[in-house]
Protein backbone atom coordinates (compact mmCIF):
# COMPACT_ATOMS: atom_id res chain seq x y z
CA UNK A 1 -6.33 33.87 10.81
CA UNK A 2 -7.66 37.55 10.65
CA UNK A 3 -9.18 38.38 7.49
CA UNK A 4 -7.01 40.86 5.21
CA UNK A 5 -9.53 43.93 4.26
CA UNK A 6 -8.81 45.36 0.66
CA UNK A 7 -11.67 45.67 -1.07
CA UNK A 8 -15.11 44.92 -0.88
CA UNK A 9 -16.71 41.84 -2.88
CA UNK A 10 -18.92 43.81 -5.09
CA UNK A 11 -15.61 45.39 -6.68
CA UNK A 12 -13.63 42.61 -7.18
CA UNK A 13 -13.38 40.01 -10.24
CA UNK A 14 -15.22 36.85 -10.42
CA UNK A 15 -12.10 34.66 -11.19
CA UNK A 16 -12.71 29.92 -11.87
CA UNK A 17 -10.11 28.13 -10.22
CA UNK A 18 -10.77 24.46 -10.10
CA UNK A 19 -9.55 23.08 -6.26
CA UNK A 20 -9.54 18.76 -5.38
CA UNK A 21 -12.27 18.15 -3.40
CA UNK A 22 -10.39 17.44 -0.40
CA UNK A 23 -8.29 20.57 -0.43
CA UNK A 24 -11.65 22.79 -0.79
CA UNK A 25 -13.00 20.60 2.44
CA UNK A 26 -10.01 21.34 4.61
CA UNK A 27 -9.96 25.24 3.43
CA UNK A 28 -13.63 25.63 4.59
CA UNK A 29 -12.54 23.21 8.42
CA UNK A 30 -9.59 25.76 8.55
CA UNK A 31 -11.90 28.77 7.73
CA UNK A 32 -14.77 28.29 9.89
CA UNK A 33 -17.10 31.23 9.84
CA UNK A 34 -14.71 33.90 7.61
CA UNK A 35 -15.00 31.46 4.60
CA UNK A 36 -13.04 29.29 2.54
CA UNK A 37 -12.95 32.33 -0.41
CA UNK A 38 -11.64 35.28 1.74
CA UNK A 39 -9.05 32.17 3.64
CA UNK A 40 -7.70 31.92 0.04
CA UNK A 41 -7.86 35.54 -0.91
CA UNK A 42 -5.63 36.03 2.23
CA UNK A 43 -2.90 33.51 1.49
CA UNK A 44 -2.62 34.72 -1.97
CA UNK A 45 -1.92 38.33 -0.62
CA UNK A 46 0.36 36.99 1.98
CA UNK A 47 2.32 34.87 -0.88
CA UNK A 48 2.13 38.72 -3.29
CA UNK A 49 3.42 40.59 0.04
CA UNK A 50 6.59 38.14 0.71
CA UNK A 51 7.71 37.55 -3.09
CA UNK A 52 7.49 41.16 -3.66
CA UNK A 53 8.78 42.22 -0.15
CA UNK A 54 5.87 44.25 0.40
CA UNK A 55 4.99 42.95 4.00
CA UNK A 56 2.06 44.31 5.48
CA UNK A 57 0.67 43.46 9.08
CA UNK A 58 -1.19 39.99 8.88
CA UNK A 59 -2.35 39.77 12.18
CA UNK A 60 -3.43 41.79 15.18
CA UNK A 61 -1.35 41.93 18.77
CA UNK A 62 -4.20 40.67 19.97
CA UNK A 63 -3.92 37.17 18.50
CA UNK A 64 -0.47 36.29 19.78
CA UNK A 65 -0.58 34.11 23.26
CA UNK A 66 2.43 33.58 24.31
CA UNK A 67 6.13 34.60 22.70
CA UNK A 68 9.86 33.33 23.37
CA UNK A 69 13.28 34.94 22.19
CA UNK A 70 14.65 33.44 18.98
CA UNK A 71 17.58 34.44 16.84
CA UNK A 72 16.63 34.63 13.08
CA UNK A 73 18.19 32.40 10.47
CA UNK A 74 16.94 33.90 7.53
CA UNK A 75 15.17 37.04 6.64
CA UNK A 76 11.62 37.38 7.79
CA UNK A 77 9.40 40.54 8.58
CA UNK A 78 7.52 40.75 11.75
CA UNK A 79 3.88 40.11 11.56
CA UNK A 80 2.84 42.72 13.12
CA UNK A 81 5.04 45.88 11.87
CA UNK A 82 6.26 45.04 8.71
CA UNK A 83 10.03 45.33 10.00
CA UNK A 84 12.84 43.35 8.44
CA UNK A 85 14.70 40.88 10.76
CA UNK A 86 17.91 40.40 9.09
CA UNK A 87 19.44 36.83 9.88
CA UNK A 88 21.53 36.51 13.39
CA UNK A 89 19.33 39.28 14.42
CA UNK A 90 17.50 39.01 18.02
CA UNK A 91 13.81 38.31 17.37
CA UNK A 92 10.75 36.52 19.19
CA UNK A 93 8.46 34.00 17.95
CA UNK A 94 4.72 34.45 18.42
CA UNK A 95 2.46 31.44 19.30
CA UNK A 96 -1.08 32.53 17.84
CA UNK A 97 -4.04 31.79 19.03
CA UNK A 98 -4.68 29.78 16.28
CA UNK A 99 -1.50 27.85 17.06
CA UNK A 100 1.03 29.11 14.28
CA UNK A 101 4.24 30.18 15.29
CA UNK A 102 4.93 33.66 13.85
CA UNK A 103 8.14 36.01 13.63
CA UNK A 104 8.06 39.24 15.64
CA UNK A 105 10.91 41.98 15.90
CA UNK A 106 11.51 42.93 19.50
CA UNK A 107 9.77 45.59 21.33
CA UNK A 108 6.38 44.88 18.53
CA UNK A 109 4.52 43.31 21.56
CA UNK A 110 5.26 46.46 24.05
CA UNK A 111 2.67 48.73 24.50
């Protein structure tokens, strides 16, 4: 998961949240070396950018392995551009390298 830069740490507020100790263990094994902190800063701007439908790029083309052609369900933006994929609409799904499965419009992966 590619870290989200917004601001740096020296201007942002120093907010308490109280976490079970298991769910803080399994943030820092899923965080590795970017840190359990900025893992949690980035799923709480990923949660802002879908409820307000204010996608922005999450990841980078450079993270997606392999992709296969999918027809959307639902609504989703691609990860990559921000586009809307309206439901019955052709689409592909992304396998990251991280192994998440991730919606892309088509043509995002050309060059």
């Amino acid at each position: 998961m590619q870290t989200l830069n917004r601001t740096s740490t020296t201007e942002m507020e120093v907010t308490s949240i109280r976490l079970e100790r298991e769910l803080k263990e399994k943030l820092k094994e899923i965080a590795g070396n970017q840190g359990y902190q900025a893992l949690i800063r980035d799923v709480l701007w990923r949660y802002v950018q879908q409820k307000t439908g204010n996608p922005q790029p999450a990841i980078s083309r450079d993270e997606i392995q392999s992709s296969v052609a999918a027809i959307a369900q639902q609504e989703t933006h691609c990860v990559l551009t921000g586009t809307l994929i309206k439901p019955r609409q052709k689409m592909l799904l992304g396998l990251t390298l991280q192994g998440d499965m991730v919606p892309l419009s088509v043509g995002s992966l050309d060059s």
